[in-house]
Protein backbone atom coordinates (compact mmCIF):
# COMPACT_ATOMS: atom_id res chain seq x y z
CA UNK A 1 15.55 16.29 27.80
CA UNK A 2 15.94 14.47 24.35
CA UNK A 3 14.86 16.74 21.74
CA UNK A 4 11.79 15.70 19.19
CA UNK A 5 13.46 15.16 16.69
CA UNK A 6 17.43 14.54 16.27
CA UNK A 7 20.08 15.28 13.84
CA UNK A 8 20.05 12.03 11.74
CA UNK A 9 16.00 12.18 11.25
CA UNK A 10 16.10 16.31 10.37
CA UNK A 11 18.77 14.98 7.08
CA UNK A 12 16.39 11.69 6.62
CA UNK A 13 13.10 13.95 6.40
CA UNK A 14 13.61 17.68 5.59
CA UNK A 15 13.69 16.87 1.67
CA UNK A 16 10.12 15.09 3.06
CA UNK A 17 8.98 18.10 4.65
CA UNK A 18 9.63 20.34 1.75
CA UNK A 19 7.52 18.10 -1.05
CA UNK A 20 4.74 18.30 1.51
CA UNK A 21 5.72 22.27 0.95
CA UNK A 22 5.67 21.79 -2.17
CA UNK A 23 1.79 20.50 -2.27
CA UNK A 24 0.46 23.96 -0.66
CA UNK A 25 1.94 26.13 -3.69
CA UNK A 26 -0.26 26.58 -6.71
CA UNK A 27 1.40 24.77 -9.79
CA UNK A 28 1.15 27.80 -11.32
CA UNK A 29 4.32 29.66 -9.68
CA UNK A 30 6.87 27.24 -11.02
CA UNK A 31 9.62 29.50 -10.27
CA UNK A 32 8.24 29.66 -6.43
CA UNK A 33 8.21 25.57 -6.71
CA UNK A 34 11.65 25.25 -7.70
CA UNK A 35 13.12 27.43 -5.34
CA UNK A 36 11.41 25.92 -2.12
CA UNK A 37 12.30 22.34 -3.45
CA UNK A 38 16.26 23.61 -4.16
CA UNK A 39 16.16 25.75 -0.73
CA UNK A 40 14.91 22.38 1.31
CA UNK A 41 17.15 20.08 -0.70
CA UNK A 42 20.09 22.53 0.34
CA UNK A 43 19.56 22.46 4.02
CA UNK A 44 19.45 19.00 3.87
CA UNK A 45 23.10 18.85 2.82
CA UNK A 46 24.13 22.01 5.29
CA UNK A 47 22.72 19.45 7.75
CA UNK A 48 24.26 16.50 6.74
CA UNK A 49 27.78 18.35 6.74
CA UNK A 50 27.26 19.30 10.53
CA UNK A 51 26.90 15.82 10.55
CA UNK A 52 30.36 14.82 9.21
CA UNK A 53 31.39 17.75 11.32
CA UNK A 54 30.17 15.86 14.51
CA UNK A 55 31.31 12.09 13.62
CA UNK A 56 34.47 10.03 15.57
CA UNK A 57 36.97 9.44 12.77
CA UNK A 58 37.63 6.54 15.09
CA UNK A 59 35.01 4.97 16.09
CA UNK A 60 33.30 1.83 14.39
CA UNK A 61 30.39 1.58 16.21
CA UNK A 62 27.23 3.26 15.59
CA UNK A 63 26.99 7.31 15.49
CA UNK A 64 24.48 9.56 16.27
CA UNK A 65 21.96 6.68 17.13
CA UNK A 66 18.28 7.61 17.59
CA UNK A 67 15.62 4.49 18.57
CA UNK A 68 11.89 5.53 19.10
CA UNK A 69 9.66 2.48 19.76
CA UNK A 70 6.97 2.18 16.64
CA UNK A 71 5.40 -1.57 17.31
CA UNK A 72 6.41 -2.84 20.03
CA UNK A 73 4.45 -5.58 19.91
CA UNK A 74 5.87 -6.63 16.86
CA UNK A 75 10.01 -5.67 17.92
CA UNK A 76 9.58 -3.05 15.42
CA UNK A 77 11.55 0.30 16.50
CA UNK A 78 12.22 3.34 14.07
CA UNK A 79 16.10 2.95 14.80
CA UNK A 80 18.48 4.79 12.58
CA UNK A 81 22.42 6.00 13.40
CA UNK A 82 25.52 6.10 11.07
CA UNK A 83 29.01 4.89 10.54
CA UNK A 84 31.25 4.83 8.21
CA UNK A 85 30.29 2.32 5.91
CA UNK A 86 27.30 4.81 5.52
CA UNK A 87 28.29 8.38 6.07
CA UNK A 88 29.61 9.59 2.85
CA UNK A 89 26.99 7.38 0.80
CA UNK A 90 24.35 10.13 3.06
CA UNK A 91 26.49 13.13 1.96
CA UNK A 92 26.42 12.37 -1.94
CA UNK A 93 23.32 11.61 -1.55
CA UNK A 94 22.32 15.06 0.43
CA UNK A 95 24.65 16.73 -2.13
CA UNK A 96 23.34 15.57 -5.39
CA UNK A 97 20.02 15.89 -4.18
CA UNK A 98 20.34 19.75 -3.86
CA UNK A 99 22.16 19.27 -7.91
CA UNK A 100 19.30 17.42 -9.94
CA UNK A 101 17.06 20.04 -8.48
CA UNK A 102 19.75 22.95 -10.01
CA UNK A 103 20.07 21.00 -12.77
CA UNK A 104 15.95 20.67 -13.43
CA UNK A 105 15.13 24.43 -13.65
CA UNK A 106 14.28 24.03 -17.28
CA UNK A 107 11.84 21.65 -16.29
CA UNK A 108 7.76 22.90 -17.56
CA UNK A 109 5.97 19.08 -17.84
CA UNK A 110 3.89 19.18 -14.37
CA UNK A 111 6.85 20.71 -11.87
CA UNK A 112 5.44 20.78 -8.66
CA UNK A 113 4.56 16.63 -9.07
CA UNK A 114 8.65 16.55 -10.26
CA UNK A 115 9.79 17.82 -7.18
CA UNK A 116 7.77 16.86 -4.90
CA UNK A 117 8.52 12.53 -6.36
CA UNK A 118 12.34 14.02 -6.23
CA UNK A 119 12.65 15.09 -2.67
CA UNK A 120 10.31 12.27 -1.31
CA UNK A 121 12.61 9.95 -3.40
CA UNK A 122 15.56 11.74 -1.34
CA UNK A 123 13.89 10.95 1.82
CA UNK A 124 14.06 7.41 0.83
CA UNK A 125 17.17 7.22 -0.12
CA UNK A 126 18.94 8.58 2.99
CA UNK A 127 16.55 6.85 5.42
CA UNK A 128 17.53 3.21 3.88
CA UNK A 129 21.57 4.47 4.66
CA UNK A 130 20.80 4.76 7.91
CA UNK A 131 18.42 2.89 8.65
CA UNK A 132 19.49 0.10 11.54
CA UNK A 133 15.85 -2.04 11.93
CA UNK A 134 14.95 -4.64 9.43
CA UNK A 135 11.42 -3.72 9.05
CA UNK A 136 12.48 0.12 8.74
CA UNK A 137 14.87 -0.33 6.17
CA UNK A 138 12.09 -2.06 3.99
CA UNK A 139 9.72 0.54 4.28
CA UNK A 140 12.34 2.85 3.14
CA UNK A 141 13.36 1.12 0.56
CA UNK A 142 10.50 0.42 -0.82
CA UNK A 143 9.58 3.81 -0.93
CA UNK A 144 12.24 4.75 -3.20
CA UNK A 145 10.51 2.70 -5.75
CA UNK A 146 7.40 4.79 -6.10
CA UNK A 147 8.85 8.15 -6.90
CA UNK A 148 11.67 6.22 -9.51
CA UNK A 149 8.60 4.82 -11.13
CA UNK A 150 7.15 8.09 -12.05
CA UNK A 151 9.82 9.97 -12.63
CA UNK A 152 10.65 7.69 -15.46
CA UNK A 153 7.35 7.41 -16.66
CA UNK A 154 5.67 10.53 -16.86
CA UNK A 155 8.78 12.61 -17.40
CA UNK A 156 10.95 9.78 -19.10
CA UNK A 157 11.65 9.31 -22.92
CA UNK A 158 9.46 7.36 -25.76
CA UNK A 159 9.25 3.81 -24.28
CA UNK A 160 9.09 5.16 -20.93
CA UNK A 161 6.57 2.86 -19.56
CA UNK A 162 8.20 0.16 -20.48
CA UNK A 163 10.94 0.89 -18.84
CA UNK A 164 9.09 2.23 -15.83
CA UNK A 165 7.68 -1.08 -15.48
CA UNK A 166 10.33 -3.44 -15.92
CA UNK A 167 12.37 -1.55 -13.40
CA UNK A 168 9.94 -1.95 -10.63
CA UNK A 169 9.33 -5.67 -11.40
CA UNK A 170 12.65 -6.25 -11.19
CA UNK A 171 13.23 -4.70 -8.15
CA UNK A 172 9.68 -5.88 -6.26
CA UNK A 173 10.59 -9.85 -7.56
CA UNK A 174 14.03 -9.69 -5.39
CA UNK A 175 12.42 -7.41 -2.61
CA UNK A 176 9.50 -9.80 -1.87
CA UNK A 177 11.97 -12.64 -1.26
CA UNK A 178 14.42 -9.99 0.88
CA UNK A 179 10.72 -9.67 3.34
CA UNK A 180 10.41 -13.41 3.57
CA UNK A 181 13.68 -13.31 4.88
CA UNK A 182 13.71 -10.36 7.06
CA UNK A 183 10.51 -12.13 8.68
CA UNK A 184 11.75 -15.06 9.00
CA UNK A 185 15.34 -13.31 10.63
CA UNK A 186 13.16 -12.07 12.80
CA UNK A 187 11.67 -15.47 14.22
CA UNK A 188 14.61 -17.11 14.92
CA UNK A 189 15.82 -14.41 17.50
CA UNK A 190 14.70 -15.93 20.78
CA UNK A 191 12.81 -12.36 21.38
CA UNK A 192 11.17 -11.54 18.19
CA UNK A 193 13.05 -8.57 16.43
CA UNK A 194 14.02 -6.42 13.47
CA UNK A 195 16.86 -4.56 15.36
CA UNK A 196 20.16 -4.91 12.99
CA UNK A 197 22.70 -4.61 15.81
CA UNK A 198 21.07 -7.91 18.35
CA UNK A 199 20.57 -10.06 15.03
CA UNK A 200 24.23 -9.30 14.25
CA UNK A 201 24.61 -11.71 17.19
CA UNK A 202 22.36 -14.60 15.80
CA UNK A 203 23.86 -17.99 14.77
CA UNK A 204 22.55 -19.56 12.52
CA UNK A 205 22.67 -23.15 10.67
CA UNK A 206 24.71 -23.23 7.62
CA UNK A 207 21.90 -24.45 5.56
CA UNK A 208 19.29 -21.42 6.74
CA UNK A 209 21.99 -18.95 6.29
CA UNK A 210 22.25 -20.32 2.42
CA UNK A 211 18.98 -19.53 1.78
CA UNK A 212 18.55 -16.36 3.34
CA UNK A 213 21.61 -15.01 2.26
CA UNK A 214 20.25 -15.99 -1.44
CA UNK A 215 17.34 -14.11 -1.03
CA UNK A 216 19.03 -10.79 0.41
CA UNK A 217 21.55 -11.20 -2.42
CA UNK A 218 19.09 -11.55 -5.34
CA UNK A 219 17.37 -8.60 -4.17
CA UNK A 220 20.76 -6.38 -3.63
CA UNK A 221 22.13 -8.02 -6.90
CA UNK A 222 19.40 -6.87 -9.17
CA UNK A 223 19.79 -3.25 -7.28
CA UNK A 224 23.39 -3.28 -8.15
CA UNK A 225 22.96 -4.77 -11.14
CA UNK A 226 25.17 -7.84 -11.09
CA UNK A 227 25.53 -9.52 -14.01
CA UNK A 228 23.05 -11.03 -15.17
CA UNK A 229 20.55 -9.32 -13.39
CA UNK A 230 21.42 -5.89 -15.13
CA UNK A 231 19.24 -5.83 -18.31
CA UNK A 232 16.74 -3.66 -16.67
CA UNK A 233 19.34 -0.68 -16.37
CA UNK A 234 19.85 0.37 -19.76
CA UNK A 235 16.43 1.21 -20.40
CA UNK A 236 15.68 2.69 -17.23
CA UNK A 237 18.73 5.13 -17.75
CA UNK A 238 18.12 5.72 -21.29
CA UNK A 239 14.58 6.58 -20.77
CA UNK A 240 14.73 8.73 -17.38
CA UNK A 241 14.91 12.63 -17.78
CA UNK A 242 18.67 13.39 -16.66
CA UNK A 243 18.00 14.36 -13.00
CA UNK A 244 16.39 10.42 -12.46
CA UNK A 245 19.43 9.27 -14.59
CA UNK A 246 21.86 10.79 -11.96
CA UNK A 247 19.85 9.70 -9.13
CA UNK A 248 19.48 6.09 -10.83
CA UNK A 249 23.19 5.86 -11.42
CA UNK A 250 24.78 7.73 -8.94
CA UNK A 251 22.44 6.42 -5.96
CA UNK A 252 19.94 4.05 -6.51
CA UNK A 253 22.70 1.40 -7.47
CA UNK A 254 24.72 2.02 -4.14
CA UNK A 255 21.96 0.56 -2.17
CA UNK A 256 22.80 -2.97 -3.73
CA UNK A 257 26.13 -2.90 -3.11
CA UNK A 258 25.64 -1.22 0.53
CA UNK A 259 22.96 -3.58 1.19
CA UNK A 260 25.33 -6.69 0.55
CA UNK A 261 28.06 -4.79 3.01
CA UNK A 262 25.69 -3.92 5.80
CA UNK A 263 23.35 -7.03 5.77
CA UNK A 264 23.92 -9.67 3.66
CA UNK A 265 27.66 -10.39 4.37
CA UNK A 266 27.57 -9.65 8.34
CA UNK A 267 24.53 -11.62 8.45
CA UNK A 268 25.28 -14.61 7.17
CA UNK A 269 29.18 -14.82 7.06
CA UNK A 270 29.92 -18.47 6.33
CA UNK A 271 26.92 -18.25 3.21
CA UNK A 272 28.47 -15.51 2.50
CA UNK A 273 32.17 -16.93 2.24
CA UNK A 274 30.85 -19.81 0.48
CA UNK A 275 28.91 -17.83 -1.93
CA UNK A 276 32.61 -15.91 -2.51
CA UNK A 277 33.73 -17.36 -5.56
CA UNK A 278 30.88 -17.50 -7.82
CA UNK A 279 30.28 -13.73 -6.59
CA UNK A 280 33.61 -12.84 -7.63
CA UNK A 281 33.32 -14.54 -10.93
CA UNK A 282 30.28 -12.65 -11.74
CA UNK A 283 31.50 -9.35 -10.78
CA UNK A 284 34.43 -10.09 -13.47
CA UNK A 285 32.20 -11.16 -16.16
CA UNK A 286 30.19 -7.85 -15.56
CA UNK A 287 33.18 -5.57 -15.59
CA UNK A 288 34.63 -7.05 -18.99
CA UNK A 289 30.81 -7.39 -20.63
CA UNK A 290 29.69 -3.99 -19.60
CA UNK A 291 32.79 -2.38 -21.04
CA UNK A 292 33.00 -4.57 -24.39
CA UNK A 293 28.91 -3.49 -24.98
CA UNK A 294 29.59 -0.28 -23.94
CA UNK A 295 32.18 0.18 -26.53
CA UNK A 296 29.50 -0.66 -29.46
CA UNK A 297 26.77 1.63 -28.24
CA UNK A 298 25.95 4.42 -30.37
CA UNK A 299 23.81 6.38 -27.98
CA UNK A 300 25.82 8.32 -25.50
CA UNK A 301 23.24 8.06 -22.63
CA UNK A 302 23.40 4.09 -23.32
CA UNK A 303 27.08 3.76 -23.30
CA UNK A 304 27.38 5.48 -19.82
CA UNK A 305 24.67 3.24 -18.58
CA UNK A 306 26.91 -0.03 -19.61
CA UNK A 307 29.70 1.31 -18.29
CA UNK A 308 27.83 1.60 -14.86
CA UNK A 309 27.51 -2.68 -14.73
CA UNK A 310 31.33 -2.45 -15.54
CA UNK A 311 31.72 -0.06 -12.76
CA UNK A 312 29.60 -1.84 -10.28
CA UNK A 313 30.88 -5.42 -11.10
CA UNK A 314 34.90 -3.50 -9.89
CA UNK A 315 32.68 -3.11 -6.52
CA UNK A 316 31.34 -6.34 -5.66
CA UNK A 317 34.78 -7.61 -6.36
CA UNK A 318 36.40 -5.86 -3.77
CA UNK A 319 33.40 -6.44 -1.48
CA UNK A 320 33.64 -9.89 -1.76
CA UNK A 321 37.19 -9.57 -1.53
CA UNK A 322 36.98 -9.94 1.97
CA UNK A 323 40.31 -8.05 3.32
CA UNK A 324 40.56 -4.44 4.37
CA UNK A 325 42.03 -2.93 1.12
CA UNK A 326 39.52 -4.58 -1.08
CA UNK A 327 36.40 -3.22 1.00
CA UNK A 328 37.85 0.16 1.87
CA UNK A 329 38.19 0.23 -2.22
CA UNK A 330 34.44 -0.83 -2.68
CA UNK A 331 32.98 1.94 -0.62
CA UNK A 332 35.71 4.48 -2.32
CA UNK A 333 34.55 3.22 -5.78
CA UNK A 334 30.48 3.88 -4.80
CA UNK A 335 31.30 7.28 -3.95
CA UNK A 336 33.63 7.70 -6.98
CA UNK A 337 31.37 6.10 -9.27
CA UNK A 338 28.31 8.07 -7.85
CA UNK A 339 30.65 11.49 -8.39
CA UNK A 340 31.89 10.91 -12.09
CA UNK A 341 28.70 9.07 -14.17
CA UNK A 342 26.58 11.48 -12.13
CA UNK A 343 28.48 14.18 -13.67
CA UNK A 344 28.49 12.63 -17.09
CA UNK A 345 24.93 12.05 -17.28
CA UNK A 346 24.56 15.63 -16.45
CA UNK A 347 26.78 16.37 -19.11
CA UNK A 348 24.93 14.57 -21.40
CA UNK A 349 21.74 16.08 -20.46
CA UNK A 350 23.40 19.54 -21.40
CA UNK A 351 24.52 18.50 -24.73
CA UNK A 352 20.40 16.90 -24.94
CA UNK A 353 19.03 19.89 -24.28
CA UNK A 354 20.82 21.91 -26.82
CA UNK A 355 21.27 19.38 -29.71
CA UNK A 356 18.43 16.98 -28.91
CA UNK A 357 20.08 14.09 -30.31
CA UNK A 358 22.23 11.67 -28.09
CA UNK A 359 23.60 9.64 -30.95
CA UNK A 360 27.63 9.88 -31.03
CA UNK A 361 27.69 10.34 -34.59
CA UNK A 362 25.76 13.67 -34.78
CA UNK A 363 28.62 15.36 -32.83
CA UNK A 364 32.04 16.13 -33.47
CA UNK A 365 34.30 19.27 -32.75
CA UNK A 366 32.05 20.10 -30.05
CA UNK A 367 35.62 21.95 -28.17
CA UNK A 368 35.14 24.75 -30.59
CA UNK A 369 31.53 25.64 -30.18
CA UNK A 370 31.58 24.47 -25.93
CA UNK A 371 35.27 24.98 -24.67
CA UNK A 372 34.45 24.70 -21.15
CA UNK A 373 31.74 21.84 -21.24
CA UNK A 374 34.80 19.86 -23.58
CA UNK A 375 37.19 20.97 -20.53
CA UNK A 376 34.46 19.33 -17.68
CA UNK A 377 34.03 16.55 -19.50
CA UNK A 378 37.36 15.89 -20.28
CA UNK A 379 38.09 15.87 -16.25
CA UNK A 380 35.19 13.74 -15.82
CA UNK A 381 36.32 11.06 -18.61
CA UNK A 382 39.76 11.02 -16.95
CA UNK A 383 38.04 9.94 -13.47
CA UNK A 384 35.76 7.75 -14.93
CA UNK A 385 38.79 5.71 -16.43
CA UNK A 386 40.76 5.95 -12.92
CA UNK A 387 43.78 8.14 -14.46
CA UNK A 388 45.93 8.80 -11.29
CA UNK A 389 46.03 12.05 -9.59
CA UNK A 390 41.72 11.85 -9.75
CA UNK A 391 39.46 9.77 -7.27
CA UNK A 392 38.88 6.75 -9.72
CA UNK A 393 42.47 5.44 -9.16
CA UNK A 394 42.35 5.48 -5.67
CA UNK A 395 39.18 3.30 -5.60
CA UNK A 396 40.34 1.27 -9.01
CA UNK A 397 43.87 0.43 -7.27
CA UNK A 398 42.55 -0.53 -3.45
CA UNK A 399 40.02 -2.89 -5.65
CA UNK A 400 42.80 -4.73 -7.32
CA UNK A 401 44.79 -4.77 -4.61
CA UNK A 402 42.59 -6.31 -2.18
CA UNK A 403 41.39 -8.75 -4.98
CA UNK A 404 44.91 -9.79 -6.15
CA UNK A 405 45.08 -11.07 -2.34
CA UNK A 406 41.66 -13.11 -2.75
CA UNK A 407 41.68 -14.23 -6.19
CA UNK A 408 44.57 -13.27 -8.39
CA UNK A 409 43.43 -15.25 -11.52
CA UNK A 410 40.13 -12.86 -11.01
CA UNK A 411 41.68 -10.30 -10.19
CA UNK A 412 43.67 -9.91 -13.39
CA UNK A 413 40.56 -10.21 -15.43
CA UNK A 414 39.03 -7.37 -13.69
CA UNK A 415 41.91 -5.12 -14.81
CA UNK A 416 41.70 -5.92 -18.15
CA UNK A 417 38.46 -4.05 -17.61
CA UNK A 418 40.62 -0.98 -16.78
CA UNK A 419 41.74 -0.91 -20.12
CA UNK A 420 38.54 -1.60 -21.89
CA UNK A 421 36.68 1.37 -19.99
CA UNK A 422 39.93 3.60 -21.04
CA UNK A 423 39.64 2.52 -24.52
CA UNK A 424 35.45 3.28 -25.23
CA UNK A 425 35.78 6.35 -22.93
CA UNK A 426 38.52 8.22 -24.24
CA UNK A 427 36.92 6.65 -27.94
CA UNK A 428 33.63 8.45 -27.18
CA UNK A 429 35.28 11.23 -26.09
CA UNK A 430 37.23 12.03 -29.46
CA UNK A 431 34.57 11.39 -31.26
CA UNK A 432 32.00 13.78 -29.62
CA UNK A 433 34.88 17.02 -28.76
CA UNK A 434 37.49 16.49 -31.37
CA UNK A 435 37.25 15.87 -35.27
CA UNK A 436 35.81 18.46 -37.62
CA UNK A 437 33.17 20.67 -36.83
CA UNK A 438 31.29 19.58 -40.14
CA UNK A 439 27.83 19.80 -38.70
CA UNK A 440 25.81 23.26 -39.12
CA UNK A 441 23.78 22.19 -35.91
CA UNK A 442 26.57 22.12 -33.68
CA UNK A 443 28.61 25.22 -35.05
CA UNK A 444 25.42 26.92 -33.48
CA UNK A 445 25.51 25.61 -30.29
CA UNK A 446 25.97 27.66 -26.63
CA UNK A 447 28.64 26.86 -24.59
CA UNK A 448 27.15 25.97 -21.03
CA UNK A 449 26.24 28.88 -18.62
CA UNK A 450 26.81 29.95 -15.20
CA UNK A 451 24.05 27.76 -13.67
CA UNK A 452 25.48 24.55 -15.24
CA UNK A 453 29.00 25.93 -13.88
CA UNK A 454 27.70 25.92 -10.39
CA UNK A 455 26.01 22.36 -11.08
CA UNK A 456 29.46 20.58 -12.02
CA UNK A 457 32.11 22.39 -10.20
CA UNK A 458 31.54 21.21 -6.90
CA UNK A 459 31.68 17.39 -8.50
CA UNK A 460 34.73 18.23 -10.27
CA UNK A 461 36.23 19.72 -7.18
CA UNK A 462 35.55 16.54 -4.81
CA UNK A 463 36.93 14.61 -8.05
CA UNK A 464 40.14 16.30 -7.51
CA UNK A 465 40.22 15.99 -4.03
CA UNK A 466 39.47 12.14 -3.31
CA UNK A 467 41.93 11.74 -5.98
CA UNK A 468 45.11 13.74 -4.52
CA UNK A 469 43.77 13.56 -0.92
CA UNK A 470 41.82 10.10 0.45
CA UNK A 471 42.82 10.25 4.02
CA UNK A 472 39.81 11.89 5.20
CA UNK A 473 37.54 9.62 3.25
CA UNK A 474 39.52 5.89 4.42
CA UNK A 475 39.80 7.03 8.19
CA UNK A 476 36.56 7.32 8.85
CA UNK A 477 35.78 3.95 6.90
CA UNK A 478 38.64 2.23 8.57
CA UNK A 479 36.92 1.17 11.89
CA UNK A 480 33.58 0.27 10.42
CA UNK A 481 34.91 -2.03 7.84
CA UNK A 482 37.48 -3.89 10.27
CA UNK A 483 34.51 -4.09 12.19
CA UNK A 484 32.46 -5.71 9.65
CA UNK A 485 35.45 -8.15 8.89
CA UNK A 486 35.42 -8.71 12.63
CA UNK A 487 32.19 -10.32 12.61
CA UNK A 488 32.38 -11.82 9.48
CA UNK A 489 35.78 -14.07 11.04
CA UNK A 490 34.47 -14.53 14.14
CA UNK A 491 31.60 -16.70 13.37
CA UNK A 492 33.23 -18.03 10.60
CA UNK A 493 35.96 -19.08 12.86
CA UNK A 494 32.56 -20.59 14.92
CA UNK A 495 31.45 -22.50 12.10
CA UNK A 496 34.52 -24.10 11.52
CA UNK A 497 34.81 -24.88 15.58
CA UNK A 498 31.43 -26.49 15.41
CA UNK A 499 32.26 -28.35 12.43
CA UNK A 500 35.54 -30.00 13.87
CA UNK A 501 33.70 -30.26 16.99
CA UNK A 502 30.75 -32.75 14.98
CA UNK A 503 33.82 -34.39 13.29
CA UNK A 504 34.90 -35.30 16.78
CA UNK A 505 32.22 -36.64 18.22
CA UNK A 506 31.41 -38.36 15.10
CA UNK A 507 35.04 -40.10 15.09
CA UNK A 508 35.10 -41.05 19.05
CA UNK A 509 31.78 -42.96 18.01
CA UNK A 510 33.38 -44.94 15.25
CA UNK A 511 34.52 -48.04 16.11
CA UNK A 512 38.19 -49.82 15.77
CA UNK A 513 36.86 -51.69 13.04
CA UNK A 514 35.61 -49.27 11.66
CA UNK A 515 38.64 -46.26 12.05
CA UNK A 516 40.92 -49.18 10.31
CA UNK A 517 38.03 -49.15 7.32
């Protein structure tokens, strides 16, 4: 008998089930509030690791697959499973989920409405991962927006509605286009569908492909941000309290670049190849922009936020890349990326709540005061720049490589980007821990405490560990992405039959006269 409810949807809905908790507790018993909202969060990554426990390290195809028919008359099923393109993207999310609630518990502005927009926001987040049916993975991911929209808002800095605001029109202008699409996806399938896996198997004419694909990729690109499409970012992270700024950075961005991995590129393959170099070129131009504006900021909260569209502009390259290395990098790189400016946003956020002041030129000598927040953040700055022996090479040096094979004359503009990002990191970095301690504010300040331990270690331990150890990680993204690169070459190798075919028949109609012309 198949159980009610399977593994998958238990990770996709118990941070769900516990804001709906959340609503029976008087707002009163904060303490009581943030417990039940960390204790749900946690089980939701226990679960998600008996997950990882459970998965084929060698299998490409869809894991753990659960399909429940919602509309049928409509070809509408609530169909989820995992592979690994999407696996580890589930388990930072799971995992950070359970942190931003740890690292809230100072939180006294209306508590039980934080928590309960936090873990519905989780909810969303995992369900669009896995999610395998068009019309699903809308509805998920257009529930993220709601909760993102008040958490900056209500809970966000000075010109929070403004920020609030131009996030979700951003976002809503590409997602409205991405439903016209999906729709019309749907159509074309000679039985009307949303399932993923059967439109996977559509053809489609090169000229429909070009438009959908546009619309799937302005929507993902403005979720990413790629450049230009990025200017919405820096005030949304600037404004957010630091628990949205982690979830902002660390996952809300991945579903762009997941989105162009898992729909837009398998989708529409030849669009996707022809769309390839102008891609890549803006990927470039984000990673060298993002890093030569974030070396000017003078907020630290804004710097970390530029250096998140350099970041993300090293990932579309190697997605669009379109070889094994270069992909396999891309997905390392979201999970890196999601790992070290999670953890310096939190960082930040601890210096913020004892100084109250992000500006880099109130600090200085901070290693005297806060030796062991100096010593995190030292670790983090060092991934965050890709020194070897930490997981930002691994995902830094798979990027080039696969992009060197693509696009050299790209590729070595992207890694001048390396040495821009090491240059206003380890420059912000001196000038907040080292110097003179010639401030009276900061001689004062409290180095972090046991609670804020807990919060970083286990990112600074997974840090460590992708960087000396990636095995685990690559195997189980090996199969998927060949897979994915599978597709894409097979009906690109169709296109280009069909088009020799029609250049044929087009010839064996021409007459002598006009084969001498």
């Amino acid at each position: 008998m198949q159980p009610l409810i399977g593994d998958l949807s238990l990770v996709v809905f118990l941070p769900l089930l516990g804001a709906l908790v959340l609503l029976l507790i008087p707002r009163a018993m904060t303490r009581a509030l943030l417990i039940s909202a960390l204790l749900f969060a946690s089980c939701a990554f226990l679960w998600s690791l008996t997950i990882l426990g459970r998965f084929h390290a060698g299998m490409g195809e869809m894991q753990l697959v659960e399909r429940i028919s919602w509309i049928p008359a409509y070809g509408i099923d609530y169909f989820i499973g995992i592979d690994g393109l999407s696996l580890f993207l589930v388990l930072l999310t799971t995992l950070l989920g359970a942190i931003v609630i740890l690292a809230s518990w100072s939180t006294t502005d209306r508590v039980k409405a934080y928590l309960f927009f936090m873990l519905t926001l989780e909810t969303g987040m995992i369900g669009a991962f896995v999610a395998l049916d068009l019309f699903l993975f809308y509805v998920f991911w257009e529930i993220m927006l709601v909760p993102m929209y008040f958490i900056i808002g209500i809970w966000g800095g000075p010109r929070r509605i403004y920020a609030a605001l131009k996030f979700v029109l951003y976002t809503m202008s590409g997602s409205l286009l991405m439903l016209v699409a999906i729709i019309y996806l749907a159509t074309r399938n000679p039985v009307l569908t949303f399932d993923l896996l059967r439109l996977y198997d559509l053809h489609l004419p090169y000229e429909e492909q070009i438009w959908l694909f546009s619309a799937f990729a302005l929507s993902f690109a403005i979720k990413v941000p790629l450049f230009p499409f990025h200017t919405w970012l820096p005030d949304a992270h600037v404004e957010a309290p630091t628990a949205g700024s982690v979830i902002l950075a660390a996952i809300l961005l991945k579903l762009g670049t997941y989105g162009f991995l898992r729909f837009a590129m398998p989708l529409f393959p030849e669009a996707a190849l022809a769309a390839q170099p102008f891609i890549i070129a803006l990927a470039v131009i984000g990673i060298i922009y993002g890093a030569l504006v974030a070396m000017v900021q003078r907020d630290l909260k804004k710097l970390v936020a530029y250096s998140s569209v350099s970041h993300l502009g090293f990932v579309m390259l190697g997605l669009f890349a379109f070889n094994l290395q270069g992909i396999e990098g891309a997905l390392y790189q979201m999970l890196n990326h999601g790992l070290s400016t999670g953890a310096l946003f939190l960082i930040v956020g601890m210096i913020y709540e004892r100084r109250h002041t992000r500006m880099i030129d109130d600090f200085g000598g901070l290693w005297k005061p806060m030796p062991l927040l100096s010593a995190f953040f030292l670790v983090v700055t060092f991934s965050s720049i890709g020194l070897p022996g930490l997981n930002g090479f691994v995902g830094e040096f798979l990027i080039l490589l696969g992009a060197f094979r693509a696009a050299p004359f790209w590729a070595a503009g992207a890694a001048t980007g390396v040495i821009l990002g090491a240059i206003y990191m380890l420059w912000m970095f001196r000038r907040v821990i080292f110097g003179p301690l010639s401030r009276p504010e900061n001689q004062k300040l409290q180095d972090i405490g046991a609670r804020e331990i807990v919060i970083l270690v286990p990112i600074l331990a997974l840090i460590v560990f992708m960087g000396v150890y990636p095995r685990p990680f690559l195997s189980r993204m090996k199969p998927s992405v060949d897979l994915v690169l599978q597709r894409i070459e097979a009906k690109g190798n169709r296109q280009q039959a069909i088009g020799e075919s029609d250049i044929l028949t087009h010839a064996s109609r021409l007459t002598p006269h006009a084969l001498r012309e």
